[in-house]
N, C-alpha and C. Protein backbone atom coordinates (compact mmCIF):
# COMPACT_ATOMS: atom_id res chain seq x y z
N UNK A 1 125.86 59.46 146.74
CA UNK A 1 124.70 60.08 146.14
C UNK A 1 124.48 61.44 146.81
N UNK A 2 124.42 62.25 146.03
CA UNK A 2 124.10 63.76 146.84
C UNK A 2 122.96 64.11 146.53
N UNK A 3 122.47 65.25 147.30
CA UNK A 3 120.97 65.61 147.81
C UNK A 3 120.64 66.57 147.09
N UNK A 4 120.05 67.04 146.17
CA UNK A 4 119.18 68.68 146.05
C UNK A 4 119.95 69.71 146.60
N UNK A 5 119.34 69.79 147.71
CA UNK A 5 119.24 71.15 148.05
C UNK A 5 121.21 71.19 148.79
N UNK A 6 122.25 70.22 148.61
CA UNK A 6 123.23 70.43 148.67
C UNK A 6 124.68 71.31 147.89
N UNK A 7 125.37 71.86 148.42
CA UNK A 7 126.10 73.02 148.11
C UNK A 7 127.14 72.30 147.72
N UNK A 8 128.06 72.18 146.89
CA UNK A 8 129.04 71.64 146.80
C UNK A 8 129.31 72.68 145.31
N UNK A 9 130.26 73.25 145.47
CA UNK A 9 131.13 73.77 144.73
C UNK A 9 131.60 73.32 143.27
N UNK A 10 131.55 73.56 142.32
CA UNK A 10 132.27 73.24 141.24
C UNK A 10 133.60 73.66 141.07
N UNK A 11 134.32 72.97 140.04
CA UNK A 11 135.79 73.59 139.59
C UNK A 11 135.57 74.98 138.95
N UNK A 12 134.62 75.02 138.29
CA UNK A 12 134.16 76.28 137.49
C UNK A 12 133.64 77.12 138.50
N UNK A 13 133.33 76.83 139.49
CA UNK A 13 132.65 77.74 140.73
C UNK A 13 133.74 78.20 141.53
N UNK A 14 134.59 77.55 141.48
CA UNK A 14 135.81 78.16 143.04
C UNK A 14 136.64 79.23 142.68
N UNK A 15 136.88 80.08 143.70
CA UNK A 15 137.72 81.80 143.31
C UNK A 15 138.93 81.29 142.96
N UNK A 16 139.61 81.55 142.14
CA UNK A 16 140.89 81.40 141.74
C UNK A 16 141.72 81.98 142.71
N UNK A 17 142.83 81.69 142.73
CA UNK A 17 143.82 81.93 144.35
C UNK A 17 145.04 82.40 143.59
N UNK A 18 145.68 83.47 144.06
CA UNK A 18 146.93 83.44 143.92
C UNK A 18 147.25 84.89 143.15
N UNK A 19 148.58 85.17 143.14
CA UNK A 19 148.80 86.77 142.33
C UNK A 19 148.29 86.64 140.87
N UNK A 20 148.97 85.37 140.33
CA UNK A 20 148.17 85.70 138.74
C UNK A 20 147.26 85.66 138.50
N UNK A 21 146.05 85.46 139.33
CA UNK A 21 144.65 85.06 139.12
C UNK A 21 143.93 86.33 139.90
N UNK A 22 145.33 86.91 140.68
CA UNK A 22 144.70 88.23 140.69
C UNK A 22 144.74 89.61 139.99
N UNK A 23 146.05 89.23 139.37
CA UNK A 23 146.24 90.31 138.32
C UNK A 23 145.79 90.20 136.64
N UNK A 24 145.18 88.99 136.95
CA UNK A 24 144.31 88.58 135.64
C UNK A 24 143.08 89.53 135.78
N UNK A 25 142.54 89.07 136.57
CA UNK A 25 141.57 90.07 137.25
C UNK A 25 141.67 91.53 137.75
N UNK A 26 142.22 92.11 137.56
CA UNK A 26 142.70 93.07 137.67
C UNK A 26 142.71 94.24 136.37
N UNK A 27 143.53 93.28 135.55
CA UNK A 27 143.54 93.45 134.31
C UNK A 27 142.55 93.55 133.31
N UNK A 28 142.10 92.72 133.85
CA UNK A 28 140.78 92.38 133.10
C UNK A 28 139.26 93.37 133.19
N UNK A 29 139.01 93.57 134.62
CA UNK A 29 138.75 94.70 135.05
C UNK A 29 138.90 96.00 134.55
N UNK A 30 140.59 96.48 134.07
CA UNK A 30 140.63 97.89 134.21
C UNK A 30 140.42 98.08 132.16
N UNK A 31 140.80 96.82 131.63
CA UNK A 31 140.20 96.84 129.86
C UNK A 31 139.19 96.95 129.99
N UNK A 32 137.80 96.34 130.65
CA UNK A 32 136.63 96.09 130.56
C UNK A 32 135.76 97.33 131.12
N UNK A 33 136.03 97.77 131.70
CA UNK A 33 135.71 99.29 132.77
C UNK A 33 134.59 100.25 131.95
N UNK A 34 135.57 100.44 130.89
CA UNK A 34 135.01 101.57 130.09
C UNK A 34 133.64 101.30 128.94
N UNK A 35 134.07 99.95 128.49
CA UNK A 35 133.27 99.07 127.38
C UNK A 35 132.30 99.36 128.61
N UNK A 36 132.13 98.55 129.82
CA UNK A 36 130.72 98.26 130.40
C UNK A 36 129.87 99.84 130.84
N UNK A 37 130.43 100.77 131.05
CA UNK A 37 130.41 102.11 131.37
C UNK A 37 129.68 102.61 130.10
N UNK A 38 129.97 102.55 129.28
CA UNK A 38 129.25 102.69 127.60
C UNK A 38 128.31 101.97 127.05
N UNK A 39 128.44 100.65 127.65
CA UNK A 39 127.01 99.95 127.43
C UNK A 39 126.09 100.22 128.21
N UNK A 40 126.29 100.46 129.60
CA UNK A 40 125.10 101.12 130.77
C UNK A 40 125.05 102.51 129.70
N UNK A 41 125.28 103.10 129.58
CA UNK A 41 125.07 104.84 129.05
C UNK A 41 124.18 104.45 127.53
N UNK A 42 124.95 103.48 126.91
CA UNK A 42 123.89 103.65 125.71
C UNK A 42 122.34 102.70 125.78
N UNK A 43 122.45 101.76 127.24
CA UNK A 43 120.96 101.51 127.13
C UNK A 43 120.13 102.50 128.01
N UNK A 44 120.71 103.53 128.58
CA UNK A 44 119.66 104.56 129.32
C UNK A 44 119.55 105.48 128.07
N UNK A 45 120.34 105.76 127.17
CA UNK A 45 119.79 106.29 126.30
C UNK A 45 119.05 105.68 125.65
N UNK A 46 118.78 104.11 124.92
CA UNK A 46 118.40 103.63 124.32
C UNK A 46 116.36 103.63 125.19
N UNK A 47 116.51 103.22 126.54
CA UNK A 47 115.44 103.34 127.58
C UNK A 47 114.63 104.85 127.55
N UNK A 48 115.39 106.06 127.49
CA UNK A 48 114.82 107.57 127.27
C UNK A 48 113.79 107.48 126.33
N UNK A 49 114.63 106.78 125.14
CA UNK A 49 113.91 107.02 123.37
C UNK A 49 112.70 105.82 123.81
N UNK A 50 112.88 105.18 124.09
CA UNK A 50 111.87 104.48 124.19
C UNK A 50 110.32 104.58 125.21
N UNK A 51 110.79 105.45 126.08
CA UNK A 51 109.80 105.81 127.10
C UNK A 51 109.12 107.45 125.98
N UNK A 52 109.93 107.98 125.74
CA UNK A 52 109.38 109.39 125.08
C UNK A 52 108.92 109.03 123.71
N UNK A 53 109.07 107.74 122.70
CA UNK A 53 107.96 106.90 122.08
C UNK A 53 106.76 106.67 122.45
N UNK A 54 107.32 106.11 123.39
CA UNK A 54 105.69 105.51 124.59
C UNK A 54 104.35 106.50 124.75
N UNK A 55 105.43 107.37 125.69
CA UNK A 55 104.53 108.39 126.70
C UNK A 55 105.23 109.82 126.31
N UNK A 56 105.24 109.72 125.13
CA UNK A 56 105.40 111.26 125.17
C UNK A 56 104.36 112.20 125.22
N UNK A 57 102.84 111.66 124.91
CA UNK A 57 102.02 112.27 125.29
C UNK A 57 101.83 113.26 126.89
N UNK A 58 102.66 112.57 127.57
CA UNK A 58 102.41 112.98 129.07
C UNK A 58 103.48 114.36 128.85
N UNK A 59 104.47 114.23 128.17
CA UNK A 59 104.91 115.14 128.10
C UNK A 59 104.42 116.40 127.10
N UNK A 60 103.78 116.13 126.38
CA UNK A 60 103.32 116.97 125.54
C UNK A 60 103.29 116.60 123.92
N UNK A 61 104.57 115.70 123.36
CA UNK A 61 104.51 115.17 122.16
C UNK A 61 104.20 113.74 121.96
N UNK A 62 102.77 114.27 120.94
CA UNK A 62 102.40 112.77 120.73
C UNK A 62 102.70 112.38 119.43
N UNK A 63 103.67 111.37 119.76
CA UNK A 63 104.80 110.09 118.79
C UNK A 63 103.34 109.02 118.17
N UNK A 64 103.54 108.18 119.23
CA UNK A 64 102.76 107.19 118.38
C UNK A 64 100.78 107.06 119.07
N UNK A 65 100.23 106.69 118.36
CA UNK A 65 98.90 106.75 118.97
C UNK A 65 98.27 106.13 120.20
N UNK A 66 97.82 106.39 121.21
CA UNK A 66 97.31 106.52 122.34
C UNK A 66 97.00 104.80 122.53
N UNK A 67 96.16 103.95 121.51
CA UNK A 67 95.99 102.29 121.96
C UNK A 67 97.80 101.86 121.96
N UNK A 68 98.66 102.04 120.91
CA UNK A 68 99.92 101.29 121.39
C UNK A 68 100.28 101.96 122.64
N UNK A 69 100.38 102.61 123.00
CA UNK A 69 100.65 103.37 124.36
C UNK A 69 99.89 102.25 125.18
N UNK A 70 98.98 102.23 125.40
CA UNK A 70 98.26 101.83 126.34
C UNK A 70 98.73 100.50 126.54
N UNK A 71 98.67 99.53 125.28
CA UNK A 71 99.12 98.43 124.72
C UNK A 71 100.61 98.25 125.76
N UNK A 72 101.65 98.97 125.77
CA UNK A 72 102.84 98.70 126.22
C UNK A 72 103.03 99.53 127.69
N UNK A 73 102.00 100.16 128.45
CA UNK A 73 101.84 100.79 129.49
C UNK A 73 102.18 99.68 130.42
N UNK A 74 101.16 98.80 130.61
CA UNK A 74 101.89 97.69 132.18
C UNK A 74 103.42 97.29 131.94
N UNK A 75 103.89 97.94 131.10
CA UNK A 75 105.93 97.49 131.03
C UNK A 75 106.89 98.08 131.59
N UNK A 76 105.99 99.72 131.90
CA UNK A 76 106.70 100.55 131.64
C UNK A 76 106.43 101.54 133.05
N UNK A 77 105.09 101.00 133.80
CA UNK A 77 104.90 101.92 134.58
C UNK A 77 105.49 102.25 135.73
N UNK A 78 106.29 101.35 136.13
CA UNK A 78 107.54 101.66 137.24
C UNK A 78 108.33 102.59 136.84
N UNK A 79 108.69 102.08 135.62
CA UNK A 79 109.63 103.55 135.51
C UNK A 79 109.14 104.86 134.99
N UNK A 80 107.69 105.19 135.26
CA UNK A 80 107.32 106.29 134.51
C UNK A 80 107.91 107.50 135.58
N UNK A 81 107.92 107.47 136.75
CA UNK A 81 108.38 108.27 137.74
C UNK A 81 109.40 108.80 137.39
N UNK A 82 110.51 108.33 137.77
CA UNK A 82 112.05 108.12 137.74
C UNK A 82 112.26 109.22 135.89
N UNK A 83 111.84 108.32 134.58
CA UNK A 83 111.68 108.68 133.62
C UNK A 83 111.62 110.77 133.30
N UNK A 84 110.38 110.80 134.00
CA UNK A 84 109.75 111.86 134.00
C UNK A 84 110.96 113.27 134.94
N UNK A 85 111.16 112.55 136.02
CA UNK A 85 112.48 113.44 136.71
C UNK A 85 113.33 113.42 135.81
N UNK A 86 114.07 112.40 135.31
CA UNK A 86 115.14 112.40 134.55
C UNK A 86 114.98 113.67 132.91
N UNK A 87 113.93 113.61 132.73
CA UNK A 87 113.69 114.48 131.48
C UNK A 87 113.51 115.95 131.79
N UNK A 88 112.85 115.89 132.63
CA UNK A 88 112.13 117.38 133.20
C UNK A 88 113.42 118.03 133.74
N UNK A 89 114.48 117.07 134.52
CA UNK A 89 115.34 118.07 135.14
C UNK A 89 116.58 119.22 134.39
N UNK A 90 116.82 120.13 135.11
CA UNK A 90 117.48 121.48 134.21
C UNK A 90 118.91 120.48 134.10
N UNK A 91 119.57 120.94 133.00
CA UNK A 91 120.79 120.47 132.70
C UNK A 91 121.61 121.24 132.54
N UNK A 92 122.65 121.49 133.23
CA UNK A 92 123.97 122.36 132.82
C UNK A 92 125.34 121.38 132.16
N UNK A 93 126.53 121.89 132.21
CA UNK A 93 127.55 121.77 130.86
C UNK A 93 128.11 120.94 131.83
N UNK A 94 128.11 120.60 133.22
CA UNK A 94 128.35 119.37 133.92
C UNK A 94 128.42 118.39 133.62
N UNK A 95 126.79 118.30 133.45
CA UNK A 95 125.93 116.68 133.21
C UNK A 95 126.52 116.21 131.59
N UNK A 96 127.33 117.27 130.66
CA UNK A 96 127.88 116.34 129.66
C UNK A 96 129.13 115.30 129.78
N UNK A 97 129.62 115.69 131.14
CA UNK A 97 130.98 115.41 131.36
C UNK A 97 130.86 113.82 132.02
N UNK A 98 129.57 113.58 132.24
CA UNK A 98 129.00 112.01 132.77
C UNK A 98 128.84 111.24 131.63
């Protein structure tokens, strides 16, 4: 009979051992790289549009009216900081190459 709060490993839990299980991984890794690289990029874009919906008032354009704003404000207010740098900052022909 085993306990709760005991650790015991599954088959589905243990690192696979060995060259093919490392070059599976490997492999697998260097297909997957770019897909996950493009999904991070299109939900910070997807996160931008959605904060400058929100609060674009703070910036100057007001999108939607001031109660939904308010309405979806405790969701959002951690990232209003961060948000606000990210928009405001100057952009050169660099930052397209990210």
């Amino acid at each position: 009979m085993s306990e709760i709060g005991e650790n015991t490993p599954n088959k589905e839990e243990e690192e696979p051992k060995g060259i093919r299980a490392s070059v599976k991984r490997l492999v697998y890794g260097a297909a997957m790289h770019g897909m996950s690289r493009q999904a991070l990029k299109s939900r910070m874009y997807f996160e931008h549009m959605f904060m400058l919906i929100t609060l674009g008032d703070l910036m100057g354009i007001p999108i939607l009216p001031p109660y939904y704003s308010l309405r979806i404000l405790p969701y959002v207010v951690p990232q209003i900081k961060t948000w606000k740098r990210r928009m405001l900052k100057e952009r050169d022909l660099t930052d397209a190459f990210y």
